[in-house]
C-alpha atoms as a PDB file:
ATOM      1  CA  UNK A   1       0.000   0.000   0.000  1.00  0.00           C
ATOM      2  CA  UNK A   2       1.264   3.490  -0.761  1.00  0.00           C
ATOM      3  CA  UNK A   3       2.176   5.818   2.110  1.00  0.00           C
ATOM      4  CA  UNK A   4       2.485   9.006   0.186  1.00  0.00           C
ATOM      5  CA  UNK A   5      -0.595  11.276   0.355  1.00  0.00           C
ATOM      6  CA  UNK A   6      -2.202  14.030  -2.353  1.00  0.00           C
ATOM      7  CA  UNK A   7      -0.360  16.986  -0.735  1.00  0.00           C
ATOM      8  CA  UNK A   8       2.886  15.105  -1.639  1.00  0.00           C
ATOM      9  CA  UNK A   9       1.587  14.578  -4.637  1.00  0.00           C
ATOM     10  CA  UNK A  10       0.738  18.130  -5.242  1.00  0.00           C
ATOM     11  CA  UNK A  11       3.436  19.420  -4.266  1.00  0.00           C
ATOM     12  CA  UNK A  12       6.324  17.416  -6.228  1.00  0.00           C
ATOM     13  CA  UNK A  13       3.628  17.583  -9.362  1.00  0.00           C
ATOM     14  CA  UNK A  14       3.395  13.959  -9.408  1.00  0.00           C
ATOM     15  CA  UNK A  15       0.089  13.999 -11.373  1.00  0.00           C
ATOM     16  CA  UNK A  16       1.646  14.769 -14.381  1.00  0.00           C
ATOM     17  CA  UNK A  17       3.522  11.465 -14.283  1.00  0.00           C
ATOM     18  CA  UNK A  18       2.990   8.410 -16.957  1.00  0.00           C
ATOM     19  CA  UNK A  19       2.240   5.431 -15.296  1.00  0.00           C
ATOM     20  CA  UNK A  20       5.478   3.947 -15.914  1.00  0.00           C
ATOM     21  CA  UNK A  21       7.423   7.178 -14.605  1.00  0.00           C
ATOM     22  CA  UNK A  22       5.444   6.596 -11.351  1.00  0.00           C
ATOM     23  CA  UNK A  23       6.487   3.139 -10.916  1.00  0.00           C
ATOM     24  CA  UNK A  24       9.592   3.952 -11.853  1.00  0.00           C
ATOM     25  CA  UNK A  25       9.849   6.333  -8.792  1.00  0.00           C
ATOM     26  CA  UNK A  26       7.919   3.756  -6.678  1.00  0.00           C
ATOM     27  CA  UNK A  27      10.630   0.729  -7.518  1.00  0.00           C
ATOM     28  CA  UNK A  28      13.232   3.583  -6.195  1.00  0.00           C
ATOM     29  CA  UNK A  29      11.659   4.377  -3.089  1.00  0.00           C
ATOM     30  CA  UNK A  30      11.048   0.997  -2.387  1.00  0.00           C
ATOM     31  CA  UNK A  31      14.504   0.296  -3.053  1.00  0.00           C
ATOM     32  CA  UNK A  32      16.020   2.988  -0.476  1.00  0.00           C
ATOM     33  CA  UNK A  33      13.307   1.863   2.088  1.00  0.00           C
ATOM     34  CA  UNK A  34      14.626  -1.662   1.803  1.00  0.00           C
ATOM     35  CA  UNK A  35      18.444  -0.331   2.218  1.00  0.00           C
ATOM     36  CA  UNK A  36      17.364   1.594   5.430  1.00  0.00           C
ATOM     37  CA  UNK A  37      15.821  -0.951   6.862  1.00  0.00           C
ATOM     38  CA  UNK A  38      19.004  -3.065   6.556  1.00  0.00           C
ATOM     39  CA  UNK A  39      20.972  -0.370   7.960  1.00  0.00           C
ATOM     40  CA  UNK A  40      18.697  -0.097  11.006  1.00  0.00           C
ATOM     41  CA  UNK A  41      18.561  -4.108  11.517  1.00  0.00           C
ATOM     42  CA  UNK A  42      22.984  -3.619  11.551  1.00  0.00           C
ATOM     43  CA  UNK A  43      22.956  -1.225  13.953  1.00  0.00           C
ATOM     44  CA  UNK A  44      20.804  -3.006  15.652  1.00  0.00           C
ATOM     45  CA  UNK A  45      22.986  -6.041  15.380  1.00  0.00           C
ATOM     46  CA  UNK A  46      25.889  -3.727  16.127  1.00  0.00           C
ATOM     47  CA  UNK A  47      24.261  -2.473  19.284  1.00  0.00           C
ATOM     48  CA  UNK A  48      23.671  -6.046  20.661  1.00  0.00           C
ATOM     49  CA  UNK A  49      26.934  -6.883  19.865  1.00  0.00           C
ATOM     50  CA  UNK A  50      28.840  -4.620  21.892  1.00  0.00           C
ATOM     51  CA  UNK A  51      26.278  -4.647  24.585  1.00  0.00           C
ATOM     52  CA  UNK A  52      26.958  -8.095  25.146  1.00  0.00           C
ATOM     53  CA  UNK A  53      30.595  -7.010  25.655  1.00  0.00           C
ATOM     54  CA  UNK A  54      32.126  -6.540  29.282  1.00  0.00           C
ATOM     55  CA  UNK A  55      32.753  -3.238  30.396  1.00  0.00           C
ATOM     56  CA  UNK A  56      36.952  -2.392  30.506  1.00  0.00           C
ATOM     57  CA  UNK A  57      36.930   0.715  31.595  1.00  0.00           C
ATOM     58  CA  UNK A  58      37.393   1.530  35.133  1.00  0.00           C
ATOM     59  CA  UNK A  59      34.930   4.336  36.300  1.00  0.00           C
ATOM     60  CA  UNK A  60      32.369   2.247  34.903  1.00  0.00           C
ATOM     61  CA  UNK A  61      33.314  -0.666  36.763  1.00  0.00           C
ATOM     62  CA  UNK A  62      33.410   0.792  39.532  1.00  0.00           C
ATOM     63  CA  UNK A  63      29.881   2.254  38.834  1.00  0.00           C
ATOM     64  CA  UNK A  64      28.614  -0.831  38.602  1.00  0.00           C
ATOM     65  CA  UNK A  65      30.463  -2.949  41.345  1.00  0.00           C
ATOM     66  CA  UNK A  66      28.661   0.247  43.583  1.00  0.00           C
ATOM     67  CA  UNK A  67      25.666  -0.898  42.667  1.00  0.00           C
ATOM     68  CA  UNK A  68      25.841  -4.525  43.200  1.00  0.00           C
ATOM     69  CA  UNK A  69      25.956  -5.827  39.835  1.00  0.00           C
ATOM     70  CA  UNK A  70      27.938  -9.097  39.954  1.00  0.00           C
ATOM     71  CA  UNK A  71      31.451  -8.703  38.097  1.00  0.00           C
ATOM     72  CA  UNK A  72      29.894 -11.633  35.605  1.00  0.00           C
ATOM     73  CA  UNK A  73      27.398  -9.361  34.379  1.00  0.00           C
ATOM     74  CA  UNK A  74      28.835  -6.183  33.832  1.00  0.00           C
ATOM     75  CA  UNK A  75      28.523  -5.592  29.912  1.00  0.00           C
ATOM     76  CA  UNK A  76      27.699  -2.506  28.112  1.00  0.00           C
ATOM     77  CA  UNK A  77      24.284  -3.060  28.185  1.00  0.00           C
ATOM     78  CA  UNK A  78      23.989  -3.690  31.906  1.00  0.00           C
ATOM     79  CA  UNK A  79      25.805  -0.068  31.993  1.00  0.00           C
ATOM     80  CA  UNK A  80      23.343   1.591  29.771  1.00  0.00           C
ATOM     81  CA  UNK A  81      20.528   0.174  32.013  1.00  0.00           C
ATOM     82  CA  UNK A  82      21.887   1.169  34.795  1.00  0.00           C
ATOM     83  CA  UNK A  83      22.573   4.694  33.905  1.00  0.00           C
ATOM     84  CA  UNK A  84      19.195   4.699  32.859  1.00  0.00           C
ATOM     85  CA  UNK A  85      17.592   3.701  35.522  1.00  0.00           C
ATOM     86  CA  UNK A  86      20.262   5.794  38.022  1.00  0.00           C
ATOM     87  CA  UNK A  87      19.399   8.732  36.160  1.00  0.00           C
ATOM     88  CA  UNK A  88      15.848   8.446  36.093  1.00  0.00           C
ATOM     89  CA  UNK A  89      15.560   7.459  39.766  1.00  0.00           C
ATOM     90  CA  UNK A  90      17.714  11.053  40.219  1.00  0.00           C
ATOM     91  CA  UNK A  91      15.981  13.482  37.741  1.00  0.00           C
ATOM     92  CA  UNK A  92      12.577  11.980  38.581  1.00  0.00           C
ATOM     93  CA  UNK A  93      12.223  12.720  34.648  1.00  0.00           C
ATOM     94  CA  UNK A  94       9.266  10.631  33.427  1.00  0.00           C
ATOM     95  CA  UNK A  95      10.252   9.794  29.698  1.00  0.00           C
ATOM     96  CA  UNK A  96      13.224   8.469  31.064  1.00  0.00           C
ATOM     97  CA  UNK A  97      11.496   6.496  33.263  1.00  0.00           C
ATOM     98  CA  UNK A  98       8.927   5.508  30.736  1.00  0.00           C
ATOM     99  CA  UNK A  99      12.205   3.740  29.174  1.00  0.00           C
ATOM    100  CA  UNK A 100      13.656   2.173  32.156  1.00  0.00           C
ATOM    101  CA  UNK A 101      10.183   0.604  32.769  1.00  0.00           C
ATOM    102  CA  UNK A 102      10.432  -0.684  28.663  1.00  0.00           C
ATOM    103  CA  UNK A 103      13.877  -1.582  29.030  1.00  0.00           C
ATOM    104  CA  UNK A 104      12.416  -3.818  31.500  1.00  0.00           C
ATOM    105  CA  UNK A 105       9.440  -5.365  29.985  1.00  0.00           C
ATOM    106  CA  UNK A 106       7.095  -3.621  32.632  1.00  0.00           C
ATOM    107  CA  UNK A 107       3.706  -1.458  32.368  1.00  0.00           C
ATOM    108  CA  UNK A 108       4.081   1.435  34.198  1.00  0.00           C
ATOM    109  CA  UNK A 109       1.162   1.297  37.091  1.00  0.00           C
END
């Protein structure tokens, strides 16, 4: 299904189009939608990657060893989490929180 809409194509005068010009232009877009949609799903896999990695570096560490997270599962992502949750706890900031509760598969009640 299309997601353009009649003011886009008003605007880019895309009623004076043949039919085969506007396919044309629809096999392109659906092209470069494809190709950032791959991107997104490797930085995604990027992302995981590294989040699975342990943390090396010290003030992190020591961060985390603070808070009681056992020295077997202090990756990057347990970090992130952290911070998250640290920050949101501190800043009482409710998007962040909103987040936090995602990160952790919970509704907010």
């Amino acid at each position: 299904m299309a997601r353009g809409n009649l003011k886009n194509i008003e605007r880019h005068n895309l009623k004076n189009l043949t039919a085969e010009q506007r396919r044309e232009m629809a096999i392109k877009a659906g092209r470069a939608s494809a190709e950032s949609r791959k991107k997104k799903k490797n930085i995604k896999e990027l992302f995981r990657t590294i989040g699975d990695l342990p943390v090396t570096e010290p003030k992190i560490l020591i961060q985390l060893e603070k808070l009681g997270i056992p020295k077997d599962e202090q990756t990057w992502e347990m970090a992130v989490a952290a911070s998250a949750l640290v920050k949101a706890i501190k800043t009482d900031n409710p998007k962040l929180l909103e987040f936090v509760l995602e990160l952790l598969d919970r509704e907010e009640n």
